[in-house]
C-alpha atoms as a PDB file:
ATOM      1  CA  UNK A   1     -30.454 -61.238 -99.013  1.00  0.00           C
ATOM      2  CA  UNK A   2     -32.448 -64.240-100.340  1.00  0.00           C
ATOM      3  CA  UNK A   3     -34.932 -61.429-101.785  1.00  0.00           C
ATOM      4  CA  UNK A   4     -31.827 -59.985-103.629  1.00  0.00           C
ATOM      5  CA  UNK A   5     -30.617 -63.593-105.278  1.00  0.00           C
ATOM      6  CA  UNK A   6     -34.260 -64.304-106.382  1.00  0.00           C
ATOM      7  CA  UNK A   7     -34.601 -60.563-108.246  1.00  0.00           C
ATOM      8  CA  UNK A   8     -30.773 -61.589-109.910  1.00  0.00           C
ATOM      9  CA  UNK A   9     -32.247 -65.133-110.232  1.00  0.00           C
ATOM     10  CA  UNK A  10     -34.939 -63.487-112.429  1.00  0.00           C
ATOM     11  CA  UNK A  11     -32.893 -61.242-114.766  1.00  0.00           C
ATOM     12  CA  UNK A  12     -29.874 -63.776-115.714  1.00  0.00           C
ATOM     13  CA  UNK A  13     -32.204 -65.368-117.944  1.00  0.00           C
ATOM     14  CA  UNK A  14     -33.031 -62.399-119.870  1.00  0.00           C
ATOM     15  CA  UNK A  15     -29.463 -61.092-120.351  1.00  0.00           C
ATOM     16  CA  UNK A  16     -28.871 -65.073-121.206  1.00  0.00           C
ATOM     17  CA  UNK A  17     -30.819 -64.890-124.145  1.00  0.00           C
ATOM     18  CA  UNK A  18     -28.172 -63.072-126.471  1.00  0.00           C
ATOM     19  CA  UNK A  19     -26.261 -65.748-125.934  1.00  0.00           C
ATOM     20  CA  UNK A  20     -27.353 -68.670-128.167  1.00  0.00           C
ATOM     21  CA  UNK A  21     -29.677 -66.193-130.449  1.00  0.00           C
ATOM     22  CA  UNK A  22     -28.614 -62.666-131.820  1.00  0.00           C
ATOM     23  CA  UNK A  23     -30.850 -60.914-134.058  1.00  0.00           C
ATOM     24  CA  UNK A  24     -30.938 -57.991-135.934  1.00  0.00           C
ATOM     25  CA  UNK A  25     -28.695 -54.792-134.088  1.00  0.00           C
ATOM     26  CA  UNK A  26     -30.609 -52.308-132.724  1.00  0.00           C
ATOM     27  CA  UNK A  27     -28.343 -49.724-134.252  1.00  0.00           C
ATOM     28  CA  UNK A  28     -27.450 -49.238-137.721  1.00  0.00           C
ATOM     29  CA  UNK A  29     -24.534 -50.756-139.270  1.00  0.00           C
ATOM     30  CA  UNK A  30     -24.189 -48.098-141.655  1.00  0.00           C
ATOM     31  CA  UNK A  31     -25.475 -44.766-142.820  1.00  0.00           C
ATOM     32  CA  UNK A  32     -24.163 -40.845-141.405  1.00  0.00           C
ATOM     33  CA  UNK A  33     -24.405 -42.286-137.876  1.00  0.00           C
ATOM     34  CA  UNK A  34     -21.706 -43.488-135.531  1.00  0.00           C
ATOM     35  CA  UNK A  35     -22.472 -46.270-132.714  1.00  0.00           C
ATOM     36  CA  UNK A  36     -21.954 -44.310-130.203  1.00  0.00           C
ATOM     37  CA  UNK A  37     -23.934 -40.893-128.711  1.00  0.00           C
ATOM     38  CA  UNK A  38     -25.307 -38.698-126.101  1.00  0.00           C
ATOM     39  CA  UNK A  39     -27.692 -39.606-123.487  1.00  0.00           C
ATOM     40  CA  UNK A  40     -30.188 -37.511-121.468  1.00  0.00           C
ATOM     41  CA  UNK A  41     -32.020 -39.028-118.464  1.00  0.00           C
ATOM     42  CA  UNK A  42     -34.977 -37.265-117.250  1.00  0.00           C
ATOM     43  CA  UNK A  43     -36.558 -39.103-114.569  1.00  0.00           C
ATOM     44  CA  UNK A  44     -39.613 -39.382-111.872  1.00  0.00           C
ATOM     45  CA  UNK A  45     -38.088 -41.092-108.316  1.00  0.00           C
ATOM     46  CA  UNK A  46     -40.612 -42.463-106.216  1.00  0.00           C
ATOM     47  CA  UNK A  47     -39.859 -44.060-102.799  1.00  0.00           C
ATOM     48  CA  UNK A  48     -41.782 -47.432-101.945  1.00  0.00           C
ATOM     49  CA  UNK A  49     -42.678 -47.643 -98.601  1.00  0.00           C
ATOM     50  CA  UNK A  50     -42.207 -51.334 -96.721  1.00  0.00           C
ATOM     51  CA  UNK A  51     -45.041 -53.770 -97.118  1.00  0.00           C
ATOM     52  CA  UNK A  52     -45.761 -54.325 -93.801  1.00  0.00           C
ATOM     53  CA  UNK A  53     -46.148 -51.706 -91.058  1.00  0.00           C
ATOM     54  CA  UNK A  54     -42.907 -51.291 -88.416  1.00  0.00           C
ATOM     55  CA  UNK A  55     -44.116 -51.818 -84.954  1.00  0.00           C
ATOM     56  CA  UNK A  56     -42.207 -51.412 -81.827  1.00  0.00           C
ATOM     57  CA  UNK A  57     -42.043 -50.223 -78.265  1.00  0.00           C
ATOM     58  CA  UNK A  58     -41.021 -47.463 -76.766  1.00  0.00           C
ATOM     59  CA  UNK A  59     -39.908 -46.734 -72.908  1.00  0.00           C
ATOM     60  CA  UNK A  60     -39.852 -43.123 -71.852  1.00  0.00           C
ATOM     61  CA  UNK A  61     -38.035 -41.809 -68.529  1.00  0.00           C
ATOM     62  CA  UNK A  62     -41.356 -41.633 -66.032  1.00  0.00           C
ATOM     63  CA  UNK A  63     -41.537 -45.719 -66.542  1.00  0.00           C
ATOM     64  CA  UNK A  64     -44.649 -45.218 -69.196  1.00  0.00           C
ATOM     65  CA  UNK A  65     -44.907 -47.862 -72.278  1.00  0.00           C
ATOM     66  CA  UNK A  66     -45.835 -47.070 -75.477  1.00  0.00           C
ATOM     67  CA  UNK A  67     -47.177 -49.911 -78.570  1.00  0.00           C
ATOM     68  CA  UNK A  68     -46.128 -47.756 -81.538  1.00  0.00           C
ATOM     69  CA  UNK A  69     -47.501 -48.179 -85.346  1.00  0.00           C
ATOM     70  CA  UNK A  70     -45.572 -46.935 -87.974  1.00  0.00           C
ATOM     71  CA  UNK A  71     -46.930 -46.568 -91.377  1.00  0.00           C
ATOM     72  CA  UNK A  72     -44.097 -44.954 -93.991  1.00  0.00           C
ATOM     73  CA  UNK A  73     -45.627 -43.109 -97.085  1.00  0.00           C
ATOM     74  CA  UNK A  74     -43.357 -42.614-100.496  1.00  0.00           C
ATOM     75  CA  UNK A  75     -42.910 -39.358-102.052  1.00  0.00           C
ATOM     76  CA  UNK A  76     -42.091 -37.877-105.731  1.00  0.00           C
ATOM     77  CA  UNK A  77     -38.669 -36.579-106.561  1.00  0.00           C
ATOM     78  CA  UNK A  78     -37.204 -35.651-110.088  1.00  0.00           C
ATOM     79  CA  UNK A  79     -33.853 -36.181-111.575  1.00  0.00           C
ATOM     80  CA  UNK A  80     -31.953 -35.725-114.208  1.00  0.00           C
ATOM     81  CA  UNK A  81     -28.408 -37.179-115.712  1.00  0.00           C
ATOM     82  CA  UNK A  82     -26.560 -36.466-118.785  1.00  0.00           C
ATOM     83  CA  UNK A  83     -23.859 -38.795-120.413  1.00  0.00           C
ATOM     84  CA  UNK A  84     -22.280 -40.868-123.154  1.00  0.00           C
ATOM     85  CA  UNK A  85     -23.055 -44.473-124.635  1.00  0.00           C
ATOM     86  CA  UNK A  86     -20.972 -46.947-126.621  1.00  0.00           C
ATOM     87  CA  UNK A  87     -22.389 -49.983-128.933  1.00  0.00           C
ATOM     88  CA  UNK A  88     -20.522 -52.969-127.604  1.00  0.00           C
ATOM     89  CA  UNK A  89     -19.687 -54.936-131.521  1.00  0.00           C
ATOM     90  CA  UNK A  90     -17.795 -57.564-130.323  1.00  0.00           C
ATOM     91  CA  UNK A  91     -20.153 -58.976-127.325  1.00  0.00           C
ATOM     92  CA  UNK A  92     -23.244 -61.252-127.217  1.00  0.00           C
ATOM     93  CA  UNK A  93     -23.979 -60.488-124.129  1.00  0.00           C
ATOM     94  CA  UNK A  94     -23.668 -56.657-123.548  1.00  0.00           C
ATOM     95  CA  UNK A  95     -25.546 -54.143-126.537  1.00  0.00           C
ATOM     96  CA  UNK A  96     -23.795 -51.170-125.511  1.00  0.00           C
ATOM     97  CA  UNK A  97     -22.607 -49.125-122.016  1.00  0.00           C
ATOM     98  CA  UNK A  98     -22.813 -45.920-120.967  1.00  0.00           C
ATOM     99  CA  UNK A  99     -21.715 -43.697-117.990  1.00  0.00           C
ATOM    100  CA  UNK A 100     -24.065 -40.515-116.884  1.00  0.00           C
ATOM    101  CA  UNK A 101     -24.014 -37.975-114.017  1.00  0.00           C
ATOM    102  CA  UNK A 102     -26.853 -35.667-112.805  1.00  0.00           C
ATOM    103  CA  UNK A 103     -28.802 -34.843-109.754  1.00  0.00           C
ATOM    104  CA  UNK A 104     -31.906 -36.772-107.992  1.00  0.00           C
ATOM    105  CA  UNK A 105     -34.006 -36.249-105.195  1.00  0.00           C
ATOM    106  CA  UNK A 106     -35.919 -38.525-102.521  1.00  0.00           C
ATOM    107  CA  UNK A 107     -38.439 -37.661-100.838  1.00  0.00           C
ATOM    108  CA  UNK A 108     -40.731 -39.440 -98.457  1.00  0.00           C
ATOM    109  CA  UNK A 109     -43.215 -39.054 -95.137  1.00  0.00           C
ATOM    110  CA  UNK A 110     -44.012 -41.137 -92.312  1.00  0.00           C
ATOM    111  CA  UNK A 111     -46.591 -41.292 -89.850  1.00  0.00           C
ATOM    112  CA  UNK A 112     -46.966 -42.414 -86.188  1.00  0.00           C
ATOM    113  CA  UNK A 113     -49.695 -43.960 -83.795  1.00  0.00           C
ATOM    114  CA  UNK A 114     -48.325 -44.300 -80.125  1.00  0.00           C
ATOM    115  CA  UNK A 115     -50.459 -46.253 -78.141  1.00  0.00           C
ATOM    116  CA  UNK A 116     -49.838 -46.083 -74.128  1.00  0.00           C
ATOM    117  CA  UNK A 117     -49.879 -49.288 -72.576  1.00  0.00           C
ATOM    118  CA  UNK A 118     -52.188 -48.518 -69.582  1.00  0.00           C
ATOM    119  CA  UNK A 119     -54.967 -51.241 -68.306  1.00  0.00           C
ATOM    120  CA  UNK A 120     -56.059 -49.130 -65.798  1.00  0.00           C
ATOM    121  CA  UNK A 121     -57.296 -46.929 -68.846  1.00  0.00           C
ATOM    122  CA  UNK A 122     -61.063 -46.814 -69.602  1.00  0.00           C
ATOM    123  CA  UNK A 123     -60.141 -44.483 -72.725  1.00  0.00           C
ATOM    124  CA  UNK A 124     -56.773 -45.644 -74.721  1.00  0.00           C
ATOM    125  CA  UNK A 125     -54.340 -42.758 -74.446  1.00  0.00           C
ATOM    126  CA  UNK A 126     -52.771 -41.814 -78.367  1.00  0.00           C
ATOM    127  CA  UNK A 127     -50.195 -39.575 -79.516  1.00  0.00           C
ATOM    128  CA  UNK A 128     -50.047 -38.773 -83.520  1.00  0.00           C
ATOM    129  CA  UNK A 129     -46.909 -37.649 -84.976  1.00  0.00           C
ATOM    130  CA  UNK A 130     -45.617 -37.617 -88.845  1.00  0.00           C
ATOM    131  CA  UNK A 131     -42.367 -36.819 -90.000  1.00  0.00           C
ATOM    132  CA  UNK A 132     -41.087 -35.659 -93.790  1.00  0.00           C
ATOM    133  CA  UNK A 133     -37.879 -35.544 -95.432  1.00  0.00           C
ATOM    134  CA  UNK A 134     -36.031 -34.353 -98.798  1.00  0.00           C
ATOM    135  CA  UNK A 135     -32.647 -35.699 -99.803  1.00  0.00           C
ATOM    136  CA  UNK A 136     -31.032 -34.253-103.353  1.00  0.00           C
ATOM    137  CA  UNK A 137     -27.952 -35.853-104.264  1.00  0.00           C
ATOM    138  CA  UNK A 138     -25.635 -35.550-107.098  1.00  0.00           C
ATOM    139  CA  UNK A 139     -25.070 -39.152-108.833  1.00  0.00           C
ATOM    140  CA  UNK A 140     -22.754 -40.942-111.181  1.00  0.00           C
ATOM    141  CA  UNK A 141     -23.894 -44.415-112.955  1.00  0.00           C
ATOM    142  CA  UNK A 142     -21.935 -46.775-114.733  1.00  0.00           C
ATOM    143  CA  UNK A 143     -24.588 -49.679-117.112  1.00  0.00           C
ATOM    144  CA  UNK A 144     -24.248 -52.838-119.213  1.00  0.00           C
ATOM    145  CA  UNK A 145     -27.316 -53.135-121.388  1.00  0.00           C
ATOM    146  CA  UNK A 146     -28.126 -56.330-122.853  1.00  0.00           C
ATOM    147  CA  UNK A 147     -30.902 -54.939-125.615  1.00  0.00           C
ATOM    148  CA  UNK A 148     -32.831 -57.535-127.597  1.00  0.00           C
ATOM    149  CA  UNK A 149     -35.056 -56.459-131.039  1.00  0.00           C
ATOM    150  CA  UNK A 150     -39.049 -57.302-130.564  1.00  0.00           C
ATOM    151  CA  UNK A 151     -39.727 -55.862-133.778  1.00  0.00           C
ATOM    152  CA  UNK A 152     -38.208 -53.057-136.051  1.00  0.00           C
ATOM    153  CA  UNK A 153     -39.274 -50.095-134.325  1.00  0.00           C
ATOM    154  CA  UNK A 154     -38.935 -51.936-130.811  1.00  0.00           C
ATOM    155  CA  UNK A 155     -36.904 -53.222-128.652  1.00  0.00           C
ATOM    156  CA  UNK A 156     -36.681 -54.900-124.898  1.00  0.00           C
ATOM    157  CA  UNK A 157     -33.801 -53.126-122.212  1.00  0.00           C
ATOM    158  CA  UNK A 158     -31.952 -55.395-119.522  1.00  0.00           C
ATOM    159  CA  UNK A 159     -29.616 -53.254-117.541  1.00  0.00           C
ATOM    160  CA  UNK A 160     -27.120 -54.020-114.446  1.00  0.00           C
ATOM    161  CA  UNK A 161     -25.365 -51.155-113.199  1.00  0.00           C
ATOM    162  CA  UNK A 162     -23.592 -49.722-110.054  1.00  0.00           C
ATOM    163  CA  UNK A 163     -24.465 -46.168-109.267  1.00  0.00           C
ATOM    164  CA  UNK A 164     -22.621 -43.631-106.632  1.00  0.00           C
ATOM    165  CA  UNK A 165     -24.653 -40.816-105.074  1.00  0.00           C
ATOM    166  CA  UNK A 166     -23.685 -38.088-103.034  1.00  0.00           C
ATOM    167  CA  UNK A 167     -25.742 -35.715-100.521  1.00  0.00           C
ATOM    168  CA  UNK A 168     -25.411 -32.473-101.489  1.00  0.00           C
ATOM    169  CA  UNK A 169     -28.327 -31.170 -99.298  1.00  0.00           C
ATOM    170  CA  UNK A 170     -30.973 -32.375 -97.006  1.00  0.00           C
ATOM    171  CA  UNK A 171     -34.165 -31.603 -95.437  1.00  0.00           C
ATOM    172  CA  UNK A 172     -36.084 -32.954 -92.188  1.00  0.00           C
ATOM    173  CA  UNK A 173     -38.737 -32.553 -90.048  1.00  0.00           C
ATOM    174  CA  UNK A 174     -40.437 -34.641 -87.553  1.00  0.00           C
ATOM    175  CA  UNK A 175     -42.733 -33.977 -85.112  1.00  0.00           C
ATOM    176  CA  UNK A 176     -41.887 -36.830 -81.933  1.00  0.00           C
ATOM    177  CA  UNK A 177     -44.191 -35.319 -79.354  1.00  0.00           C
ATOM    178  CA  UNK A 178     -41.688 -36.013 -76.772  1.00  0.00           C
ATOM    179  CA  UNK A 179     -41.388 -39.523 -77.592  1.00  0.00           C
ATOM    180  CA  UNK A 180     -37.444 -41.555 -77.841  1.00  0.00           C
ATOM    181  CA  UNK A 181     -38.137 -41.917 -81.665  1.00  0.00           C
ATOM    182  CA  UNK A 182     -35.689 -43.188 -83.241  1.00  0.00           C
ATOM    183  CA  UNK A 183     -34.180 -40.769 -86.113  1.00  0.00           C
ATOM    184  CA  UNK A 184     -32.242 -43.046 -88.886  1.00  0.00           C
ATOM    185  CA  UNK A 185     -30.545 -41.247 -91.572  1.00  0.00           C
ATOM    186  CA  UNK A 186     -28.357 -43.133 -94.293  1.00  0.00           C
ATOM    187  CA  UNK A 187     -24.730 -42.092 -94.750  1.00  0.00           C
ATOM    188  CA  UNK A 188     -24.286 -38.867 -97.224  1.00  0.00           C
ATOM    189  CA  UNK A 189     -22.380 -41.438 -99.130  1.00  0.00           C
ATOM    190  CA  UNK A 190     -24.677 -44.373-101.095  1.00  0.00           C
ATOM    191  CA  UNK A 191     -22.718 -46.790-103.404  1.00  0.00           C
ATOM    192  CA  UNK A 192     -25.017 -49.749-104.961  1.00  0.00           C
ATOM    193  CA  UNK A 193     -25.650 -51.936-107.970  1.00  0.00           C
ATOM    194  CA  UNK A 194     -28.606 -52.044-109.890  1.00  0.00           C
ATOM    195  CA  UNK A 195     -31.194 -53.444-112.671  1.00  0.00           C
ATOM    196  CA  UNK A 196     -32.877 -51.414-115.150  1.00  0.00           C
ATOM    197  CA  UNK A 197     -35.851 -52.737-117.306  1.00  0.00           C
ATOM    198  CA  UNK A 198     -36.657 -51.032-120.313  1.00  0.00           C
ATOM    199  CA  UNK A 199     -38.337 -50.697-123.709  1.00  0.00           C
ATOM    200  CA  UNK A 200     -36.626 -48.846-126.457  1.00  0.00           C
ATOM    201  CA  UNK A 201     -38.846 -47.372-129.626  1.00  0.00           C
ATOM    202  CA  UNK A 202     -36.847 -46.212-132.779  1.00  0.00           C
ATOM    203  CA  UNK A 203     -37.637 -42.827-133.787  1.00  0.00           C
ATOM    204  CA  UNK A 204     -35.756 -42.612-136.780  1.00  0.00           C
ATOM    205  CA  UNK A 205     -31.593 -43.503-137.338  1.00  0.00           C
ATOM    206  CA  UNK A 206     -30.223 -41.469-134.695  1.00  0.00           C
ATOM    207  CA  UNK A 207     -32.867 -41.324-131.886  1.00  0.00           C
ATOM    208  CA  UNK A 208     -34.543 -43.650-129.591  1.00  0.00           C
ATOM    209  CA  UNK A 209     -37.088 -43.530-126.407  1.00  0.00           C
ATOM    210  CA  UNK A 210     -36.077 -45.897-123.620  1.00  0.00           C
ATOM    211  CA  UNK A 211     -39.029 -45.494-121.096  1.00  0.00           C
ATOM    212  CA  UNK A 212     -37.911 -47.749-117.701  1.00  0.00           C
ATOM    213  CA  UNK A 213     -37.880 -48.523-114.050  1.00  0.00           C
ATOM    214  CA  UNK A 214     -34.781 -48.769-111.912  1.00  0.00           C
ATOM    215  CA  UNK A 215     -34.470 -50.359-108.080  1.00  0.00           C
ATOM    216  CA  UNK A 216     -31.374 -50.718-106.205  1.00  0.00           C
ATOM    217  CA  UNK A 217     -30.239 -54.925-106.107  1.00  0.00           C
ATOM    218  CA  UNK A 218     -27.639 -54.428-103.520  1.00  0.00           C
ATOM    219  CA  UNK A 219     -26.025 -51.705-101.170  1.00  0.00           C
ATOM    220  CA  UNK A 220     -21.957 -51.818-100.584  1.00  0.00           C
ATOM    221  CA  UNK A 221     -21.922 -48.544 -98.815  1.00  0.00           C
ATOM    222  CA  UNK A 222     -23.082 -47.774 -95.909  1.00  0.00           C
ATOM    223  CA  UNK A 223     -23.118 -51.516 -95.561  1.00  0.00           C
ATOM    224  CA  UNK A 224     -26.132 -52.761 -93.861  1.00  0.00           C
ATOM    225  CA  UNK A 225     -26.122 -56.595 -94.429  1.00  0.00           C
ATOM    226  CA  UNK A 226     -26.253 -55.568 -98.679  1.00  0.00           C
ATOM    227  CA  UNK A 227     -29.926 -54.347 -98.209  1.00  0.00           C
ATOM    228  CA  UNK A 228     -31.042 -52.835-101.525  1.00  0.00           C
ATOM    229  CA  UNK A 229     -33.258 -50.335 -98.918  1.00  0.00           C
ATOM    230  CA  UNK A 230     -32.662 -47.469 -97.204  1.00  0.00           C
ATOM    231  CA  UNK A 231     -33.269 -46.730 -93.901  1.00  0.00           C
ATOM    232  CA  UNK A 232     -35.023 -43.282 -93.236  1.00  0.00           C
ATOM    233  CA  UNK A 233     -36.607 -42.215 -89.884  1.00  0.00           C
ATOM    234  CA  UNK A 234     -38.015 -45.974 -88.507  1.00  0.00           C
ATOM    235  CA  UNK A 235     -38.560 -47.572 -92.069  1.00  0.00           C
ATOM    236  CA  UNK A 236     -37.099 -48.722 -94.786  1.00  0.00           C
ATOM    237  CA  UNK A 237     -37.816 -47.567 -98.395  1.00  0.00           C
ATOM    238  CA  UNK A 238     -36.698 -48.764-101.879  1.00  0.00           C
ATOM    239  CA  UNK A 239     -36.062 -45.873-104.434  1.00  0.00           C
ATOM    240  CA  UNK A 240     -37.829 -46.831-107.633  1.00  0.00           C
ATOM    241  CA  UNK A 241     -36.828 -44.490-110.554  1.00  0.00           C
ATOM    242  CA  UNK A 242     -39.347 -43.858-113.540  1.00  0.00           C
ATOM    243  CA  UNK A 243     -36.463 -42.761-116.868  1.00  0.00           C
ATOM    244  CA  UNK A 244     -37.476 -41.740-120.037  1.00  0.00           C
ATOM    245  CA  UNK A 245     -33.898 -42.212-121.851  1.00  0.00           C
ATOM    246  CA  UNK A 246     -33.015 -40.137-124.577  1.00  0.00           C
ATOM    247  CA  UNK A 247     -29.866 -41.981-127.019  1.00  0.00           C
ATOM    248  CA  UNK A 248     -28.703 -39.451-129.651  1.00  0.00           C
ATOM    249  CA  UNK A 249     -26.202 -41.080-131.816  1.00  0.00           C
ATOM    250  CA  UNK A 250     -23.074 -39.224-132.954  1.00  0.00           C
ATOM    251  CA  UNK A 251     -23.155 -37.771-136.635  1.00  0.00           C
ATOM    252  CA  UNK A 252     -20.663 -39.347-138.632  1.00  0.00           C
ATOM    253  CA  UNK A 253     -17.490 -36.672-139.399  1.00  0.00           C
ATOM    254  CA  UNK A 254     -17.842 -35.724-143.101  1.00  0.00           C
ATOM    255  CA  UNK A 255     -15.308 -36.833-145.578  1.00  0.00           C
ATOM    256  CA  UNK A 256     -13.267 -34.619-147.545  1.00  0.00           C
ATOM    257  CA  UNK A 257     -11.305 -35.341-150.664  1.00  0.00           C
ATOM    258  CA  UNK A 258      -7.721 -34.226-150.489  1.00  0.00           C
ATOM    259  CA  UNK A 259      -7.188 -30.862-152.035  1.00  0.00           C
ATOM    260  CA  UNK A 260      -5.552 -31.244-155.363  1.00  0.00           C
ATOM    261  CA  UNK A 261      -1.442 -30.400-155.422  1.00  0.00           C
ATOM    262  CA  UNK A 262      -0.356 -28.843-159.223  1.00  0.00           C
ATOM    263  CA  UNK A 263       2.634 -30.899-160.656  1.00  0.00           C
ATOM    264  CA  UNK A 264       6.019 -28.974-160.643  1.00  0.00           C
ATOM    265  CA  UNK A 265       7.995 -28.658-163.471  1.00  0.00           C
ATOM    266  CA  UNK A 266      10.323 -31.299-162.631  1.00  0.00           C
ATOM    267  CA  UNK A 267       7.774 -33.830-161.822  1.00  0.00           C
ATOM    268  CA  UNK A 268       5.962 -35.803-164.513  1.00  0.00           C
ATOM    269  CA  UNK A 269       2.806 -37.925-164.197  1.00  0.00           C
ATOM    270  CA  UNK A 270       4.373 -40.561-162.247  1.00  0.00           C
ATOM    271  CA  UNK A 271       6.626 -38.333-160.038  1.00  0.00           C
ATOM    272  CA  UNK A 272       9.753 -36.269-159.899  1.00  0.00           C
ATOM    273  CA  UNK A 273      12.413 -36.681-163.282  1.00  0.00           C
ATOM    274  CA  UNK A 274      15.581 -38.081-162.281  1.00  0.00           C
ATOM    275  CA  UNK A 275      17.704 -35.520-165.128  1.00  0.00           C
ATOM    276  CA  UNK A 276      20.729 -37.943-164.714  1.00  0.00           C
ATOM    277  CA  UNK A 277      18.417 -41.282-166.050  1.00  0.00           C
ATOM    278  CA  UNK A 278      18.642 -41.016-169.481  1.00  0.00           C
ATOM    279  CA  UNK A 279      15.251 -42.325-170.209  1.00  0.00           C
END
């Protein structure tokens, strides 16, 4: 939890900023384009394995003891989402917002060194065992982007969202070698809030490339004490997701002059004659 305040701790500032200096937009004001577009979301997932190595012990039926190291190993994934954004005019805090939904995949390994815990032993006795898995899931994100200009062309990309992910399929395999391992799978349900760094490059009036990286802050569902983690097999990993953001913005709809109506007979430049006035 206290890791989760500090990473919070460290983005207020930056979405603080907008609020005693606002610079240039980073969308036009004016020209064919509307403030508001499509976005497309390709993206690289990666899943960071814990710091530190999980060790624990593990007591089999025939009274044996086993010291077990586990070292987790991340994994690349893909995704992609596809959705709508809206400039925010009236805010110094939020640039715009959008809402997106697509597919992503996780993907990780981990590896096992059991250890039996036998003095008597001349030669220590070791078991090896690794285990992989593949999770897709179809997702739905909801962001408020505070977006501040560096230059013209540039631009830097604070983001807090919430983000809602489904299972749709999974894969595992793990080889235990007869060993109690414990097997930890999240929920097929994952509901959690985010942050989203990015940098934004103009490419013209209508188009800009947001490359970023995106961790979970906190998870509501399945609730684990709000661990921004998940735990997978007998470690934890943090999905980090690598987006190359795609804004299209909306063409403006084309203005038409009304057609032109010929005057009836009865009607003179300023309207219809009254034939009873008799001016």
């Amino acid at each position: 939890m206290r890791k989760v305040l500090l990473i919070v701790a460290l983005c207020l500032p930056l979405l603080s900023v907008a609020q005693y200096q606002r610079s240039n937009d980073i969308f036009p004001n004016f020209g064919n384009y509307e403030r508001k577009g499509w976005l497309v979301n390709p993206a690289l997932t990666y899943t960071l394995k814990p710091f530190k190595s999980n060790q624990l012990r593990l007591f089999t039926g025939s009274d044996s003891v086993y010291d077990v190291m586990i070292n987790a190993k991340g994994k690349l994934g893909v995704g992609l989402e596809i959705g709508r954004f809206y400039a925010i005019d009236n805010s110094r805090i939020i640039s715009y917002v959008d809402f997106s939904m697509g597919i992503k995949i996780l993907r990780g390994a981990e590896k096992y060194d059991a250890t039996l815990d036998d003095p008597d032993r001349a030669e220590p006795y070791l078991i090896l065992g690794e285990g992989t898995f593949s999770q897709n899931y179809a997702t739905a994100s909801f962001n408020a982007t505070n977006a501040q200009p560096l230059n013209r062309k540039t631009s830097i990309h604070n983001t807090i969202g919430i983000n809602a992910d489904y299972r749709l399929t999974e894969y595992y395999e793990y080889n235990d070698r007869g060993l109690p391992m414990d097997l930890n799978v999240p929920e097929r349900f994952v509901f959690q809030a985010h942050y989203k760094l990015g940098f934004g490059f103009s490419m013209g009036n209508n188009l800009m490339f947001i490359p970023s990286v995106e961790t979970p802050l906190v998870t509501f569902y399945e609730y684990d004490d709000l661990k921004s983690t998940l735990s997978i097999f007998n470690s934890r990993y943090r999905p980090l997701i690598f987006r190359l953001t795609v804004l299209i913005m909306d063409n403006k709809p084309d203005r038409k002059c009304p057609t032109k109506r010929k005057r009836g007979k009865s009607e003179s430049l300023f309207g219809a004659l009254d034939s009873k006035r008799p001016w």
